[in-house]
PDB file of N, CA and C in Angstrom:
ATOM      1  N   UNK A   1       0.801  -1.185   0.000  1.00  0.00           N
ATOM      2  CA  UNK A   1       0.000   0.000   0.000  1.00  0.00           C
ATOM      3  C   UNK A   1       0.851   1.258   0.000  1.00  0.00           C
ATOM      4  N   UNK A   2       2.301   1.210  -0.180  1.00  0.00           N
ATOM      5  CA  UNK A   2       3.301   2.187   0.093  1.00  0.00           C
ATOM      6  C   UNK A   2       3.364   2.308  -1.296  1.00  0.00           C
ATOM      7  N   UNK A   3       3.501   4.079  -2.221  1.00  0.00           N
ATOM      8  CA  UNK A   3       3.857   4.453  -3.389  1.00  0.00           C
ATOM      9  C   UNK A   3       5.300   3.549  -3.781  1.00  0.00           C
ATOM     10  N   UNK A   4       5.075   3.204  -4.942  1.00  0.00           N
ATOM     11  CA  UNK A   4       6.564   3.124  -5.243  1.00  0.00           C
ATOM     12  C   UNK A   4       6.811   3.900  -6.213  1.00  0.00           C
ATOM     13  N   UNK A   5       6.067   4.571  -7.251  1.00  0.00           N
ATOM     14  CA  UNK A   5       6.546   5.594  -7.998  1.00  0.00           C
ATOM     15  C   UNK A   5       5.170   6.676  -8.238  1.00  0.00           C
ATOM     16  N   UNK A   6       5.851   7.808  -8.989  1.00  0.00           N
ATOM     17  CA  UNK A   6       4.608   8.222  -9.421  1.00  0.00           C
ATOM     18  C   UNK A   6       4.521   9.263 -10.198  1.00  0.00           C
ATOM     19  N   UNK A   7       3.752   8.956 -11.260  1.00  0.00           N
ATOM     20  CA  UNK A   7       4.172  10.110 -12.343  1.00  0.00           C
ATOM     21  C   UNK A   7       2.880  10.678 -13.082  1.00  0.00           C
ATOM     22  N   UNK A   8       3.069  12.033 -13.350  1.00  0.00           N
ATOM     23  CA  UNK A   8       1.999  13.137 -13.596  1.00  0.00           C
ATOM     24  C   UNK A   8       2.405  13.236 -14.512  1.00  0.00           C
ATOM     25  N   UNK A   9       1.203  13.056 -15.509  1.00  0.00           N
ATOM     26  CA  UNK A   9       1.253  13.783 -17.118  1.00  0.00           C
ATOM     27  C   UNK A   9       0.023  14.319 -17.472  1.00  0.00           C
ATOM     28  N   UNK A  10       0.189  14.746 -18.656  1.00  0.00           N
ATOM     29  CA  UNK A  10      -1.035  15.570 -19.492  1.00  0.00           C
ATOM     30  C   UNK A  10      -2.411  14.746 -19.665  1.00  0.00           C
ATOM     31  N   UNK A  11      -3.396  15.352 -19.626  1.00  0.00           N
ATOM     32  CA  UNK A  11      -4.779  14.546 -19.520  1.00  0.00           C
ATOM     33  C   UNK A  11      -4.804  14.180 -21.227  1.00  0.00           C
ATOM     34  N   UNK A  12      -4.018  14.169 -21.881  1.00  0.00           N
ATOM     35  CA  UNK A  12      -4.226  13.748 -23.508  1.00  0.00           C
ATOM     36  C   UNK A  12      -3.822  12.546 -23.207  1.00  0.00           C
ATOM     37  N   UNK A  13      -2.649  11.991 -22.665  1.00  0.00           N
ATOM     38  CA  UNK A  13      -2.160  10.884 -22.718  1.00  0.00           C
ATOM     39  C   UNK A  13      -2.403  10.153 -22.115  1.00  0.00           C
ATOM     40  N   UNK A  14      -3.006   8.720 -23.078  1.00  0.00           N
ATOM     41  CA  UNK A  14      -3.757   7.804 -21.997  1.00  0.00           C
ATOM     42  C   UNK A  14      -3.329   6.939 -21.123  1.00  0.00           C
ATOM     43  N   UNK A  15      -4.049   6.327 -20.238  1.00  0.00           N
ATOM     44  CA  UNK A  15      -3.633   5.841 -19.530  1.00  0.00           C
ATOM     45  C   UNK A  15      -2.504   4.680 -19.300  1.00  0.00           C
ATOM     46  N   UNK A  16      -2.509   3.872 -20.526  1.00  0.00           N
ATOM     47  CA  UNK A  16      -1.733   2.842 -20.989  1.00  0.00           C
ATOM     48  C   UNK A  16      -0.484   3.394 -21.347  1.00  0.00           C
ATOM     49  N   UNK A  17      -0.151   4.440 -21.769  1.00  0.00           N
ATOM     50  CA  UNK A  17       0.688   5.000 -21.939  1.00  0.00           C
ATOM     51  C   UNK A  17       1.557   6.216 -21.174  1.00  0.00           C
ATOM     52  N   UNK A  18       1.138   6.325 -20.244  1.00  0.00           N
ATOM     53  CA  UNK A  18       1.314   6.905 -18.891  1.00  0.00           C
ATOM     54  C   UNK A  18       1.622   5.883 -17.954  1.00  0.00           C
ATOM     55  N   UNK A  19       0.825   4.944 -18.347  1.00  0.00           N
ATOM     56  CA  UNK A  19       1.385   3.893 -17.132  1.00  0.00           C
ATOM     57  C   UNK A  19       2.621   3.301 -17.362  1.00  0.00           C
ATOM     58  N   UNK A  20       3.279   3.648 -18.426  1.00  0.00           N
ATOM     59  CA  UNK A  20       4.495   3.101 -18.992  1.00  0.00           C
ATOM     60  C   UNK A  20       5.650   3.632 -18.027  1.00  0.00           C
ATOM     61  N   UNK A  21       5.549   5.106 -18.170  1.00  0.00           N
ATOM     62  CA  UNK A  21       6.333   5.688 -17.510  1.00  0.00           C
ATOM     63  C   UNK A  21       6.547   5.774 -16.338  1.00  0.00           C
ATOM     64  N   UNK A  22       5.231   5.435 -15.599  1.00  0.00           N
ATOM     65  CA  UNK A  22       5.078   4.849 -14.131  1.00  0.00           C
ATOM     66  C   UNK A  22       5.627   3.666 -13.560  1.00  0.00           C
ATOM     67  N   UNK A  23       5.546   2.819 -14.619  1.00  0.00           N
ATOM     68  CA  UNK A  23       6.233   1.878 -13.973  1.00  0.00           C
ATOM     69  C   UNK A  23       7.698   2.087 -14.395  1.00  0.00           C
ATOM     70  N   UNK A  24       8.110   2.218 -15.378  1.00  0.00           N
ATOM     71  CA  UNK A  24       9.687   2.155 -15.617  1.00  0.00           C
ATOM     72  C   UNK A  24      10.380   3.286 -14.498  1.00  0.00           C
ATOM     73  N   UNK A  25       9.916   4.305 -14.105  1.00  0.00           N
ATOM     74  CA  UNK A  25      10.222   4.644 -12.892  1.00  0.00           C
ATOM     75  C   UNK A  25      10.733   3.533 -11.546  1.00  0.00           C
ATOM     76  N   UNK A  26       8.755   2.828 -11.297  1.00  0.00           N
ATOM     77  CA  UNK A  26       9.481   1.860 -10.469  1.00  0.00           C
ATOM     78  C   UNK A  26      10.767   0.950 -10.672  1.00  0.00           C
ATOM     79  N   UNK A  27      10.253   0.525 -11.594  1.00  0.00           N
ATOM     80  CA  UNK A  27      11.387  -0.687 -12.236  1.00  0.00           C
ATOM     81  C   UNK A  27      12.857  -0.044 -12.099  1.00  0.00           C
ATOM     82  N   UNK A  28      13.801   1.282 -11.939  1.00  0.00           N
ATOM     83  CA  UNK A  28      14.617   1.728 -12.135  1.00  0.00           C
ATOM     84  C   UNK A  28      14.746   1.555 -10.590  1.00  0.00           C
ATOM     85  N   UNK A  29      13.440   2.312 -10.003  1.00  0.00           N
ATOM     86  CA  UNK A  29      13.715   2.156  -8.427  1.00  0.00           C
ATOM     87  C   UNK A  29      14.019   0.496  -7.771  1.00  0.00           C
ATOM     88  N   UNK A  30      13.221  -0.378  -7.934  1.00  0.00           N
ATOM     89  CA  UNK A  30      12.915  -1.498  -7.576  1.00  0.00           C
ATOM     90  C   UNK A  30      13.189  -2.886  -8.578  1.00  0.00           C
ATOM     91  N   UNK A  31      14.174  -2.976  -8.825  1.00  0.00           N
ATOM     92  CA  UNK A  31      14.339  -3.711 -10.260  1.00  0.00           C
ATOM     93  C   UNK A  31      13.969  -5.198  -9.618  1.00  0.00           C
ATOM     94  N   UNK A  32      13.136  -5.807  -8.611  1.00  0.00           N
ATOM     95  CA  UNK A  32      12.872  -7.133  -8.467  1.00  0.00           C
ATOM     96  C   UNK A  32      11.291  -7.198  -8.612  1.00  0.00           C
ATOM     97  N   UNK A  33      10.851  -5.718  -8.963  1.00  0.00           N
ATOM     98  CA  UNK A  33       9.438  -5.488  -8.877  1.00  0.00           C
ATOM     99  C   UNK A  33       8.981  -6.624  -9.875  1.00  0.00           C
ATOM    100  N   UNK A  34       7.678  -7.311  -9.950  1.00  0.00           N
ATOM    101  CA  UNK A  34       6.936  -7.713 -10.589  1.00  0.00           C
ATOM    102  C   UNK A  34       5.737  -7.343 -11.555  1.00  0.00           C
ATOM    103  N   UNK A  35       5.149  -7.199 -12.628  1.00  0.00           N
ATOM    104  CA  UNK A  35       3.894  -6.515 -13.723  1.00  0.00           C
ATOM    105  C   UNK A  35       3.034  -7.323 -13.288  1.00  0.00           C
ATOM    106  N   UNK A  36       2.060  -6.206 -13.112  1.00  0.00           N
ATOM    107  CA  UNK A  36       0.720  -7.060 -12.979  1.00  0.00           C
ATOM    108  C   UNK A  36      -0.135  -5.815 -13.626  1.00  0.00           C
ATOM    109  N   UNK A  37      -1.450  -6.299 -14.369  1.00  0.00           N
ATOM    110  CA  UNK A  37      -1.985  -5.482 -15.032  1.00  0.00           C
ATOM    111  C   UNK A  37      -3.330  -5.839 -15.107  1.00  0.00           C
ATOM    112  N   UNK A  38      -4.709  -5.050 -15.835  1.00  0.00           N
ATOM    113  CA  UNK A  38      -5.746  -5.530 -15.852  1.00  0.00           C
ATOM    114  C   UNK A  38      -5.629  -5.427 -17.608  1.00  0.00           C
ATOM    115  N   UNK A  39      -7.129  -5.829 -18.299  1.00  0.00           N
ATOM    116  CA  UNK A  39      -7.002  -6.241 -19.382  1.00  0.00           C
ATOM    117  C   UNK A  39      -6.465  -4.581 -20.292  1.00  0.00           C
ATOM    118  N   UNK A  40      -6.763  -3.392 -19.844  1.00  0.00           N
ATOM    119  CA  UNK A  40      -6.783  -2.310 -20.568  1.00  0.00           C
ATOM    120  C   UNK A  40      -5.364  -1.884 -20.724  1.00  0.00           C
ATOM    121  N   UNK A  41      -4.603  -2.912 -20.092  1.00  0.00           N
ATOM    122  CA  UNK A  41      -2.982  -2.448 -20.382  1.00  0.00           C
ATOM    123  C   UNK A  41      -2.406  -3.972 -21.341  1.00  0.00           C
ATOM    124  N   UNK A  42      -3.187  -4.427 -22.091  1.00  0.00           N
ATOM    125  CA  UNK A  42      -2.704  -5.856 -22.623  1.00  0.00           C
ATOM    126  C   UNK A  42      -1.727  -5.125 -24.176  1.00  0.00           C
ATOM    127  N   UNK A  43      -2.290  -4.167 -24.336  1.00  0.00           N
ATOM    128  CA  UNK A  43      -1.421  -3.787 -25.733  1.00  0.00           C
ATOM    129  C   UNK A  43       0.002  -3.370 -25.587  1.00  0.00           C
ATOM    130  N   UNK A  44      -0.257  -1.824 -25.343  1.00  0.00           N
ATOM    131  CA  UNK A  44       1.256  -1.041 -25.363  1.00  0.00           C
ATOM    132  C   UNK A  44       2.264  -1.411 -24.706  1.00  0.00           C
ATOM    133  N   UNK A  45       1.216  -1.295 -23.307  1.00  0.00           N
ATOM    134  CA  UNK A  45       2.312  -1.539 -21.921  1.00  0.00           C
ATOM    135  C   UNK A  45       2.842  -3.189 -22.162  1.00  0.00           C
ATOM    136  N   UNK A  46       1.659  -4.111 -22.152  1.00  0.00           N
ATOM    137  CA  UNK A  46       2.550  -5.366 -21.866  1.00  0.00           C
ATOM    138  C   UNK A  46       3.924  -5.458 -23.135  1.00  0.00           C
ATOM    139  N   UNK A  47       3.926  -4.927 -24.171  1.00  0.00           N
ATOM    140  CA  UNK A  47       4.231  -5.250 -25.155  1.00  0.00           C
ATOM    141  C   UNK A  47       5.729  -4.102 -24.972  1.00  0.00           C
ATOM    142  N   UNK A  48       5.790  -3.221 -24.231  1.00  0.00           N
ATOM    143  CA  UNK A  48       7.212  -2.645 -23.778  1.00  0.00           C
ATOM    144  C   UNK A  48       7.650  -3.219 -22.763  1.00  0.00           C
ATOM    145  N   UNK A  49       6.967  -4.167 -21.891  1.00  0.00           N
ATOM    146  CA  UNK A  49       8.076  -4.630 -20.819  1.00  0.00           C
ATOM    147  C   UNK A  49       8.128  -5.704 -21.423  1.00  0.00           C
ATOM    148  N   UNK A  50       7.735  -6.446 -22.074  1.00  0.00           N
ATOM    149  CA  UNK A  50       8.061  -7.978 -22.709  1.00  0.00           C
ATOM    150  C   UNK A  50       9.281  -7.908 -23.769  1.00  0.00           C
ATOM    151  N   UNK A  51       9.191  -6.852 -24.167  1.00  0.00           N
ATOM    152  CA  UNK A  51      10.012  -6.656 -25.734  1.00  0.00           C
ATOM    153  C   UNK A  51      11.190  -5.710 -25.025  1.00  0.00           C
ATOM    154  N   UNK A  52      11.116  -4.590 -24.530  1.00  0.00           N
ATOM    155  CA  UNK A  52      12.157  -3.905 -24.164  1.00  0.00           C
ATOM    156  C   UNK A  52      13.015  -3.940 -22.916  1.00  0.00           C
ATOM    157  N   UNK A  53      11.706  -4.713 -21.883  1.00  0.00           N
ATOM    158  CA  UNK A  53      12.597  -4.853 -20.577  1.00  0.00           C
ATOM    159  C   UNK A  53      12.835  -6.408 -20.545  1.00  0.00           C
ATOM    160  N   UNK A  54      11.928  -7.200 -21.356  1.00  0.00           N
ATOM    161  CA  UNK A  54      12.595  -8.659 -20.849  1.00  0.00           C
ATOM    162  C   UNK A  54      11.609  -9.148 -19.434  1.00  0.00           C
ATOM    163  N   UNK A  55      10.477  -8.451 -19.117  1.00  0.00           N
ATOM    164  CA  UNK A  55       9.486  -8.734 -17.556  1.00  0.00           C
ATOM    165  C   UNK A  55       8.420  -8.863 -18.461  1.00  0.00           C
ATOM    166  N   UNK A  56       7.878 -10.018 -17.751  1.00  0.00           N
ATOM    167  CA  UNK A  56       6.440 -11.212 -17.707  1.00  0.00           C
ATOM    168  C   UNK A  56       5.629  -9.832 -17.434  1.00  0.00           C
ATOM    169  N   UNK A  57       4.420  -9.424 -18.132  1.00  0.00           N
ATOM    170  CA  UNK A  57       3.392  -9.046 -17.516  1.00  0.00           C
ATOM    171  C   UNK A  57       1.830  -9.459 -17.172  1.00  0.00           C
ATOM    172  N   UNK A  58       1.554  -9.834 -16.143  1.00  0.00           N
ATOM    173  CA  UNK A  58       0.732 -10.598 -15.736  1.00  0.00           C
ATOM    174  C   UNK A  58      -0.593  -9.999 -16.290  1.00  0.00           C
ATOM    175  N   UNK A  59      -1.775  -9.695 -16.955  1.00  0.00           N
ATOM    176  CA  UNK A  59      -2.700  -9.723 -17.531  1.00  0.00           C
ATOM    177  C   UNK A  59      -3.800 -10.126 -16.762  1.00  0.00           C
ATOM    178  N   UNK A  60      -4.411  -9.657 -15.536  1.00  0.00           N
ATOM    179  CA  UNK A  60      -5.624 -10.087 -15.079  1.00  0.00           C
ATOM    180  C   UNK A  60      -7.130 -10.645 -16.242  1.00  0.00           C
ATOM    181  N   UNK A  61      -7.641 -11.604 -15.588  1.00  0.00           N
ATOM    182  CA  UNK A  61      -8.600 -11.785 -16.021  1.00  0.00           C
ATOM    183  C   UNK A  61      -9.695 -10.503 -16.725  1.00  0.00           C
ATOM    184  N   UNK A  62     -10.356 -10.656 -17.629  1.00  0.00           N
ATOM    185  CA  UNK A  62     -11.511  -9.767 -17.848  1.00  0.00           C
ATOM    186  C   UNK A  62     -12.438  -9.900 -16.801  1.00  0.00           C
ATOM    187  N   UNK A  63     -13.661  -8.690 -16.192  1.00  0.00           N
ATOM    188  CA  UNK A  63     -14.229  -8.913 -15.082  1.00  0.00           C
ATOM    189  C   UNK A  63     -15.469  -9.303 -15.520  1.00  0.00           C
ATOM    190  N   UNK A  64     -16.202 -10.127 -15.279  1.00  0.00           N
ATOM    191  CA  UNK A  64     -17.397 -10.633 -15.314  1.00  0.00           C
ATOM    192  C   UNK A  64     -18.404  -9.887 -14.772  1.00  0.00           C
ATOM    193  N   UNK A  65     -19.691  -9.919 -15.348  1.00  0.00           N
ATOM    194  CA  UNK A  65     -20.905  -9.542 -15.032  1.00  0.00           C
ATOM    195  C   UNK A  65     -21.217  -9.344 -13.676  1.00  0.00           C
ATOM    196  N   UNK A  66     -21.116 -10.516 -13.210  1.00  0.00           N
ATOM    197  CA  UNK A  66     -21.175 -10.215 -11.230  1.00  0.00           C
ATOM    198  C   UNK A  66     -20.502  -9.759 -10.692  1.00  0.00           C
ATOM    199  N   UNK A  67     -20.775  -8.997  -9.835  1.00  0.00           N
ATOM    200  CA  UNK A  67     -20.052  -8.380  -8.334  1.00  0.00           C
ATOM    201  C   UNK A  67     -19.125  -9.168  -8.083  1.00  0.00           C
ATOM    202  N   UNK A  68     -18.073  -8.919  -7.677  1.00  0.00           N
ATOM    203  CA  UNK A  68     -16.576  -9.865  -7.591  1.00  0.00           C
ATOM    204  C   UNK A  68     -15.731  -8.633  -7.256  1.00  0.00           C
ATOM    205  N   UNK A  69     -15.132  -8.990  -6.168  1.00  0.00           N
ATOM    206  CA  UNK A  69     -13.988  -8.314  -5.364  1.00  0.00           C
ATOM    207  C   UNK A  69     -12.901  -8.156  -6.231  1.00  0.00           C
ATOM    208  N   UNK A  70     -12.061  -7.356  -6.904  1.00  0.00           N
ATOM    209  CA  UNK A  70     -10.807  -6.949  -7.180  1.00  0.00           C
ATOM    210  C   UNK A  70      -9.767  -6.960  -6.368  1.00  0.00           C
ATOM    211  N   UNK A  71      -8.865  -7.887  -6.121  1.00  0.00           N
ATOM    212  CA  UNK A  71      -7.982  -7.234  -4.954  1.00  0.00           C
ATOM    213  C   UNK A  71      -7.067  -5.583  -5.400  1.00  0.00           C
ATOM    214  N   UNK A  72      -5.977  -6.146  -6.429  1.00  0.00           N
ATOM    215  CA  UNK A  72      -5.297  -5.158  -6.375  1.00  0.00           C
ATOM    216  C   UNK A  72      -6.280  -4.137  -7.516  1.00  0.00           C
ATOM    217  N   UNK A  73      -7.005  -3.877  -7.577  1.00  0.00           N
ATOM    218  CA  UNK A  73      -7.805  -3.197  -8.060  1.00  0.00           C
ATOM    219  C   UNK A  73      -8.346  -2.117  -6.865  1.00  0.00           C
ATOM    220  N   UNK A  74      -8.702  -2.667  -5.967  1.00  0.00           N
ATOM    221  CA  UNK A  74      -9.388  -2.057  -4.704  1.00  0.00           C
ATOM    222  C   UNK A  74      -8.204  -1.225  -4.381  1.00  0.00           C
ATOM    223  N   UNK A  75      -7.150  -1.829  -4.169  1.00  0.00           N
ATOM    224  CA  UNK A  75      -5.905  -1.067  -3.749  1.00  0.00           C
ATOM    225  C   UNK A  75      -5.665   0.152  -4.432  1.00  0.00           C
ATOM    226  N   UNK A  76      -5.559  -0.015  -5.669  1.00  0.00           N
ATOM    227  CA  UNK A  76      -5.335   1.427  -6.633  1.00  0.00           C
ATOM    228  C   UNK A  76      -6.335   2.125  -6.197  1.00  0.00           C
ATOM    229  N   UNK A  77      -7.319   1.785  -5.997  1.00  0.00           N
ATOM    230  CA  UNK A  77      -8.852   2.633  -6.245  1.00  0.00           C
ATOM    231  C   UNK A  77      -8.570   3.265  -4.322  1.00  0.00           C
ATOM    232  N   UNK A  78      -8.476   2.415  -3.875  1.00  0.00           N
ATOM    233  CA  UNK A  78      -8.255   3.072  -2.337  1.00  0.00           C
ATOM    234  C   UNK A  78      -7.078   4.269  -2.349  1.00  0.00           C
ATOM    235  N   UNK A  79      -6.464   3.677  -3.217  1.00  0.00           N
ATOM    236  CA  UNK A  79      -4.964   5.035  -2.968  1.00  0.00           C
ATOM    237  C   UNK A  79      -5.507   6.440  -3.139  1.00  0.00           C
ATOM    238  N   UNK A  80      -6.519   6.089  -4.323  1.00  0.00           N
ATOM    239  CA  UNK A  80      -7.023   7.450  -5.157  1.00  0.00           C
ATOM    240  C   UNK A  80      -7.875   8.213  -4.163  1.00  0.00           C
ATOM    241  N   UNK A  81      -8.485   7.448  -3.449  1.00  0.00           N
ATOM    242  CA  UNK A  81      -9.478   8.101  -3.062  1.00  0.00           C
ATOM    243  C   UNK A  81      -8.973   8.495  -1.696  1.00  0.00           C
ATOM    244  N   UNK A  82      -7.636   8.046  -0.939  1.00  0.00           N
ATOM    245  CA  UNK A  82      -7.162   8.778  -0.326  1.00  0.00           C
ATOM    246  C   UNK A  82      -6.682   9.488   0.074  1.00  0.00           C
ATOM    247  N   UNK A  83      -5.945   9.533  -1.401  1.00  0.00           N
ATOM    248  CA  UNK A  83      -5.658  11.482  -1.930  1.00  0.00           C
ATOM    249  C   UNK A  83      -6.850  12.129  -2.211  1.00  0.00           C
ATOM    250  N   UNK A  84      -8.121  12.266  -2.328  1.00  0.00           N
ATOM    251  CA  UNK A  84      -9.026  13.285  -2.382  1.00  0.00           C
ATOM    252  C   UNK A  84      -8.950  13.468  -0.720  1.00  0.00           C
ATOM    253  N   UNK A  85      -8.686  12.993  -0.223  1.00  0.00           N
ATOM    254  CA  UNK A  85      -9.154  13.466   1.540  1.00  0.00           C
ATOM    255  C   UNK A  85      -7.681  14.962   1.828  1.00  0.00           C
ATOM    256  N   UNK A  86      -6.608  14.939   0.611  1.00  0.00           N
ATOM    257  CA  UNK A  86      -5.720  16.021   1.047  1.00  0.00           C
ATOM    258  C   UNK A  86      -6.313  16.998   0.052  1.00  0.00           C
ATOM    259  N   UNK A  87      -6.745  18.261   1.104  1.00  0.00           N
ATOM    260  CA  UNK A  87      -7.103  19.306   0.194  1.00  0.00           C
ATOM    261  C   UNK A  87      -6.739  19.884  -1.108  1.00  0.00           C
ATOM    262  N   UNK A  88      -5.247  19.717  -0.940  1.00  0.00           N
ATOM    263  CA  UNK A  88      -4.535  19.866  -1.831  1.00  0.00           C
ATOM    264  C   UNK A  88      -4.198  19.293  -3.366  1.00  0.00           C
ATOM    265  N   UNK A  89      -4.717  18.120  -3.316  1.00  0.00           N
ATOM    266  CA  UNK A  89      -5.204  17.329  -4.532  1.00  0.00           C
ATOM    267  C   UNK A  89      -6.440  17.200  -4.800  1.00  0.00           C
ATOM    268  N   UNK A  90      -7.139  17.913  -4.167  1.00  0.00           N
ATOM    269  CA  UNK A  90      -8.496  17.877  -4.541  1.00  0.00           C
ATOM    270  C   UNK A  90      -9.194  18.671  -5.840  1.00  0.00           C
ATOM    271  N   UNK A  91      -8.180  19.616  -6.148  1.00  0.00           N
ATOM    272  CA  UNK A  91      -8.246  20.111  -7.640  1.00  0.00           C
ATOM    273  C   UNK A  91      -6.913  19.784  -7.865  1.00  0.00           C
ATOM    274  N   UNK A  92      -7.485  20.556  -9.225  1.00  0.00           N
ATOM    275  CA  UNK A  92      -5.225  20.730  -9.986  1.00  0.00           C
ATOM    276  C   UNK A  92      -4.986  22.333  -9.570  1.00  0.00           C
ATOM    277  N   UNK A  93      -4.552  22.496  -8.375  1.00  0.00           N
ATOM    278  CA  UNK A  93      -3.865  23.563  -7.924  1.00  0.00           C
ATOM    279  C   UNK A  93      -2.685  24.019  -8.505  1.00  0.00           C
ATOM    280  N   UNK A  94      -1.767  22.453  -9.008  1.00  0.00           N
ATOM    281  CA  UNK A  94      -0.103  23.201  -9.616  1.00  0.00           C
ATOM    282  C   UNK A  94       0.354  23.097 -10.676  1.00  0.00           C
ATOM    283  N   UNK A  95       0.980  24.065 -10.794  1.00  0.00           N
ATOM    284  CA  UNK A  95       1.074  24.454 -11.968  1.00  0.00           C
ATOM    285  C   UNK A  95       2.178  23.596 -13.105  1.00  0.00           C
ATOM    286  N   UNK A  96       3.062  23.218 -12.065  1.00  0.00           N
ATOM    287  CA  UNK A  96       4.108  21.703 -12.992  1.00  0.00           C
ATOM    288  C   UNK A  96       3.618  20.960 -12.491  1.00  0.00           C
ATOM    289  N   UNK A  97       3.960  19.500 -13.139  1.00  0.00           N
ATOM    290  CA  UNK A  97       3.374  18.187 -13.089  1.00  0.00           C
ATOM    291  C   UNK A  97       4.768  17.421 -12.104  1.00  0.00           C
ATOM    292  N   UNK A  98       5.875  18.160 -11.870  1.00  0.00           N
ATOM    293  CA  UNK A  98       6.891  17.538 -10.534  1.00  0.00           C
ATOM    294  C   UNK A  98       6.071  17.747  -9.233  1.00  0.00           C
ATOM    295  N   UNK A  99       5.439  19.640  -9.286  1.00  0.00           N
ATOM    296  CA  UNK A  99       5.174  19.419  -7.842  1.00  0.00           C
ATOM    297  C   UNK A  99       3.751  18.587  -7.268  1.00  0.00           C
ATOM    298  N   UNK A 100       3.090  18.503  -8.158  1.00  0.00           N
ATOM    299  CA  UNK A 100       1.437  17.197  -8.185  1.00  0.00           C
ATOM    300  C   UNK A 100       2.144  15.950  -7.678  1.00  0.00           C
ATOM    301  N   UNK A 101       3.663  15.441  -8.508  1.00  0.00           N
ATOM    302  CA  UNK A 101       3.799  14.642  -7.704  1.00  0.00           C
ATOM    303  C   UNK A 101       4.724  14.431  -6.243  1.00  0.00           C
ATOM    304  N   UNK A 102       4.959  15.356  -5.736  1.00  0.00           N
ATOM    305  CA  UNK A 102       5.960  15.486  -4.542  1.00  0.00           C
ATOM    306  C   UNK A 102       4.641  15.597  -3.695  1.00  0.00           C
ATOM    307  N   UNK A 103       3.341  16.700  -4.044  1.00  0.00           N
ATOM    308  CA  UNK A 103       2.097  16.596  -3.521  1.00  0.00           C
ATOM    309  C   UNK A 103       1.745  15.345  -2.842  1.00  0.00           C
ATOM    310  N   UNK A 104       1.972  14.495  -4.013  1.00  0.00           N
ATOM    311  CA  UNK A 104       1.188  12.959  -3.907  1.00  0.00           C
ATOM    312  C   UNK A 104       1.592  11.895  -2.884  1.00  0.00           C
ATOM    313  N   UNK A 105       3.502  12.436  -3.105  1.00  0.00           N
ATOM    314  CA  UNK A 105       4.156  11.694  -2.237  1.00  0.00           C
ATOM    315  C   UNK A 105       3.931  12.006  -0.461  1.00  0.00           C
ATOM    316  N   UNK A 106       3.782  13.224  -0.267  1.00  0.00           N
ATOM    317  CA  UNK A 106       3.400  14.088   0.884  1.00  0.00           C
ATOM    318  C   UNK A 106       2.406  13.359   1.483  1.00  0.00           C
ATOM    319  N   UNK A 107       1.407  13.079   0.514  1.00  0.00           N
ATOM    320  CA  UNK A 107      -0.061  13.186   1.288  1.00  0.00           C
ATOM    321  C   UNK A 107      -0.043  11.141   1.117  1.00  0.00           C
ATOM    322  N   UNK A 108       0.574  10.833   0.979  1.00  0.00           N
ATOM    323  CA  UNK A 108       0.973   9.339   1.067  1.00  0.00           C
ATOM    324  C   UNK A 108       1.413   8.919   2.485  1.00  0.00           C
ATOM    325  N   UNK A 109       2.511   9.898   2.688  1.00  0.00           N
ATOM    326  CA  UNK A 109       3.476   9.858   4.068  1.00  0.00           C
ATOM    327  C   UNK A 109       2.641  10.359   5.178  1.00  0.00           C
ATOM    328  N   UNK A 110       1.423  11.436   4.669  1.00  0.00           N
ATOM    329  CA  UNK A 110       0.312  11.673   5.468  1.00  0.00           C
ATOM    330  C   UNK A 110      -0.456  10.639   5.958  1.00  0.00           C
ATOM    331  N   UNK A 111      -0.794   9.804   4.757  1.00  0.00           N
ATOM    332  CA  UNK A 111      -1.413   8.881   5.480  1.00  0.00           C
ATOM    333  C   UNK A 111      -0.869   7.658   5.819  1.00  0.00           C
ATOM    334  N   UNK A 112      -0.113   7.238   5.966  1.00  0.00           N
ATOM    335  CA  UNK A 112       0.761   5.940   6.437  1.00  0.00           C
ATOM    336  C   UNK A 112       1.223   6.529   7.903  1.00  0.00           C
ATOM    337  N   UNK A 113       1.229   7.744   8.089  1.00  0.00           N
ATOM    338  CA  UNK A 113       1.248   8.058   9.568  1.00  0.00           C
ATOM    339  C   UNK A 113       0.563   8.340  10.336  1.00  0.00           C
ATOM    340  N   UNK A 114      -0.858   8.553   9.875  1.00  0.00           N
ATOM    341  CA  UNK A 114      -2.011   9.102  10.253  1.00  0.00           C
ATOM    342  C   UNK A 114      -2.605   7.142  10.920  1.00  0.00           C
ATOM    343  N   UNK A 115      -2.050   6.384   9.572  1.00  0.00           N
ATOM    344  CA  UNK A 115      -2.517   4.792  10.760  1.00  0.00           C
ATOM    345  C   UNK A 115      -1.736   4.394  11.507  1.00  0.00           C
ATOM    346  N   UNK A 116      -0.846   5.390  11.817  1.00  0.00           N
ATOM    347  CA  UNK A 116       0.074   4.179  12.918  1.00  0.00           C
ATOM    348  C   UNK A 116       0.004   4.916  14.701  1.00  0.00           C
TER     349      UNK A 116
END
């Protein structure tokens, strides 16, 4: 539940392709990290860490019709929504996309101390 990277870009660029850069961040940080993905990253992304980095990317199932728990799905979705609780990300207040993420990192360290 601890950030390991995190990167701010332009609302043009989608998500699959943003997430690229997110992870190769981690991966630079954490090079034993593991890919795991849902089906909307099966193109670009799996297809730059398979081809350029040489890492398995794991491809979750498609989600079915019924209600069914996500694990690491819930997780992302919990992170997000625990940055709306810092005022400060609650709009786009800044004006570069470094300080959104030093923001992000802040209000991370906010809350990992706020449970202990």
């Amino acid at each position: 539940e601890n950030l390991l990277a995190v990167h701010v870009h332009a609302v043009n660029i989608h998500g699959t392709k943003g997430g690229v850069y997110t992870f190769e961040k981690a991966l630079y940080r954490y090079p034993t990290i593991k890919g795991a993905a849902d089906q909307g990253y099966r193109g670009t992304f799996k297809n730059t860490f398979e081809v350029f980095h040489n890492l398995p990317v794991d491809i979750s199932p498609r989600i079915k019709n019924e209600f069914e728990i996500q694990p690491l799905r819930w997780i992302v979705e919990r992170t997000f929504s625990w940055f709306n609780g810092s005022r400060r990300l609650s709009k786009d207040y800044e004006i570069k996309s470094f300080y959104q993420e030093n923001i992000c990192i802040i209000s991370n360290f906010a809350t990992l101390l706020r449970r202990f």
